[in-house]
Protein backbone atom coordinates (compact mmCIF):
# COMPACT_ATOMS: atom_id res chain seq x y z
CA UNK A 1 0.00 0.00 0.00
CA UNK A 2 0.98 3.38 -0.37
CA UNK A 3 0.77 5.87 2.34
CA UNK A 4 0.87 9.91 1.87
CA UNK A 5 2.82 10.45 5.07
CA UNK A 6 5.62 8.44 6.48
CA UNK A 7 4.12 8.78 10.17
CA UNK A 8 1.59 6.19 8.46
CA UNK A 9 4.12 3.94 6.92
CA UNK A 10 5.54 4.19 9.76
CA UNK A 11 2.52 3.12 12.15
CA UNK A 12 1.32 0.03 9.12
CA UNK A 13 5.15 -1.53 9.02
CA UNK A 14 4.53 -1.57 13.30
CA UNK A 15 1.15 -3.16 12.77
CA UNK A 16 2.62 -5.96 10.62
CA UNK A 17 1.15 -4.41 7.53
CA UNK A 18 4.91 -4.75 6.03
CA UNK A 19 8.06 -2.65 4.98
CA UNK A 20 8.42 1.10 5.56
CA UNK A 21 11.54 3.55 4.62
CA UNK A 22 12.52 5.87 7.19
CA UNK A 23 15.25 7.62 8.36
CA UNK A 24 16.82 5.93 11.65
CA UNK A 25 16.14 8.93 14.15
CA UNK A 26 12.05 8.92 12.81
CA UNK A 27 11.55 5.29 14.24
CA UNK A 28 14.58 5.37 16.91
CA UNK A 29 11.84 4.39 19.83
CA UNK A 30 10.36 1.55 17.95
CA UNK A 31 14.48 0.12 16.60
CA UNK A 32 15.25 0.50 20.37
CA UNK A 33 12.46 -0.88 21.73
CA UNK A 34 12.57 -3.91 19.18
CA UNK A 35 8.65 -3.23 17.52
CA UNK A 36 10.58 -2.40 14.06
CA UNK A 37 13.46 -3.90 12.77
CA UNK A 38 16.53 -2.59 10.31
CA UNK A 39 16.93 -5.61 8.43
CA UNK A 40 18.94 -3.83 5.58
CA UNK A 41 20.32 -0.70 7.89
CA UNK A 42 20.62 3.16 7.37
CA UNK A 43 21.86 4.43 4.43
CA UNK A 44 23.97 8.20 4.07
CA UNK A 45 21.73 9.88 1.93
CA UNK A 46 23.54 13.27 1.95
CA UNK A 47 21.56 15.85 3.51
CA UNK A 48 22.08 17.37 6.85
CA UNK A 49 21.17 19.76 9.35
CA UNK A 50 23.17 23.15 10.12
CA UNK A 51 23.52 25.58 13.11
CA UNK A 52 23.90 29.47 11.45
CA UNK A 53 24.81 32.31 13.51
CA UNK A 54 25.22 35.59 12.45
CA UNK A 55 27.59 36.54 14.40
CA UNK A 56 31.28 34.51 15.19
CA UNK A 57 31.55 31.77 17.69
CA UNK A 58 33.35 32.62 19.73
CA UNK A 59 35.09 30.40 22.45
CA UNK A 60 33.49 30.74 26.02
CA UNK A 61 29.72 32.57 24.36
CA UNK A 62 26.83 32.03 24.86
CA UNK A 63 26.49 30.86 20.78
CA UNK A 64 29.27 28.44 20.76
CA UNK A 65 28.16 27.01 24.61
CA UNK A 66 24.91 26.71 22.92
CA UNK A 67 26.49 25.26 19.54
CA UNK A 68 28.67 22.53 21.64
CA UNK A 69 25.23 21.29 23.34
CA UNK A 70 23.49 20.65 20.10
CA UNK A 71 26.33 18.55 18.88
CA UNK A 72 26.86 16.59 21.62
CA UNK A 73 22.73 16.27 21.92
CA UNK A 74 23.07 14.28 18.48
CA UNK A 75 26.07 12.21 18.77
CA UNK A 76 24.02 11.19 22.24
CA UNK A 77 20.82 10.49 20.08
CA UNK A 78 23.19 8.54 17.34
CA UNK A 79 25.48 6.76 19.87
CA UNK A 80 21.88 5.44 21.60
CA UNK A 81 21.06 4.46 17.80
CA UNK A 82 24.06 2.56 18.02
CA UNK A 83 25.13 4.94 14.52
CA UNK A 84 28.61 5.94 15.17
CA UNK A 85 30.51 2.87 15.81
CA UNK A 86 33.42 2.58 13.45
CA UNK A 87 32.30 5.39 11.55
CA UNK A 88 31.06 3.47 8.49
CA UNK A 89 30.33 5.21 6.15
CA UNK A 90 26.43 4.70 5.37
CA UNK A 91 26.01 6.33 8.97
CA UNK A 92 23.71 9.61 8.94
CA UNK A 93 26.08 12.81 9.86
CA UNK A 94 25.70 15.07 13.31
CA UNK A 95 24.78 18.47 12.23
CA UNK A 96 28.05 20.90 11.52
CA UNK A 97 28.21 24.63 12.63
CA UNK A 98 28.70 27.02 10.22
């Protein structure tokens, strides 16, 4: 079947309706909790998020304080995923600061 929002492939792969594509952090709860499975993993697909400031960061503000916590927030949420061991290469990215 075909579904016009992923939430609902999403929800139909959980009930047993079948297979579902989704990115690894949209169905983290149900991969950790075992109620979906990964049976052919993540793959890179090349986008990404990005943290703009327009002004500098500079070491010690409030920006790059704030900056360093959203990073390490992801690589939390990917190490949990189990998504940065060995850094293989089909892994999904933490955002980068520009």
């Amino acid at each position: 079947s075909d579904f016009e929002h992923f939430y609902l492939s999403i929800q139909a792969a959980s009930a047993g309706l079948g297979l579902a594509m989704a990115s690894a952090l949209m169905v983290r709860d149900e991969l950790h909790s075992g109620q979906l499975q990964a049976p052919f993993g993540f793959l890179k697909e090349g986008s990404g998020y990005h943290l703009l400031s327009p002004q500098a960061l500079d070491d010690g503000s409030k920006r790059q304080r704030f900056a360093d916590w959203v990073r390490s927030e992801c690589q939390a949420c990917l190490a949990q995923l189990g998504l940065l061991q060995n850094d293989e290469p089909a892994l999904p990215s933490p955002p980068q600061v520009r």
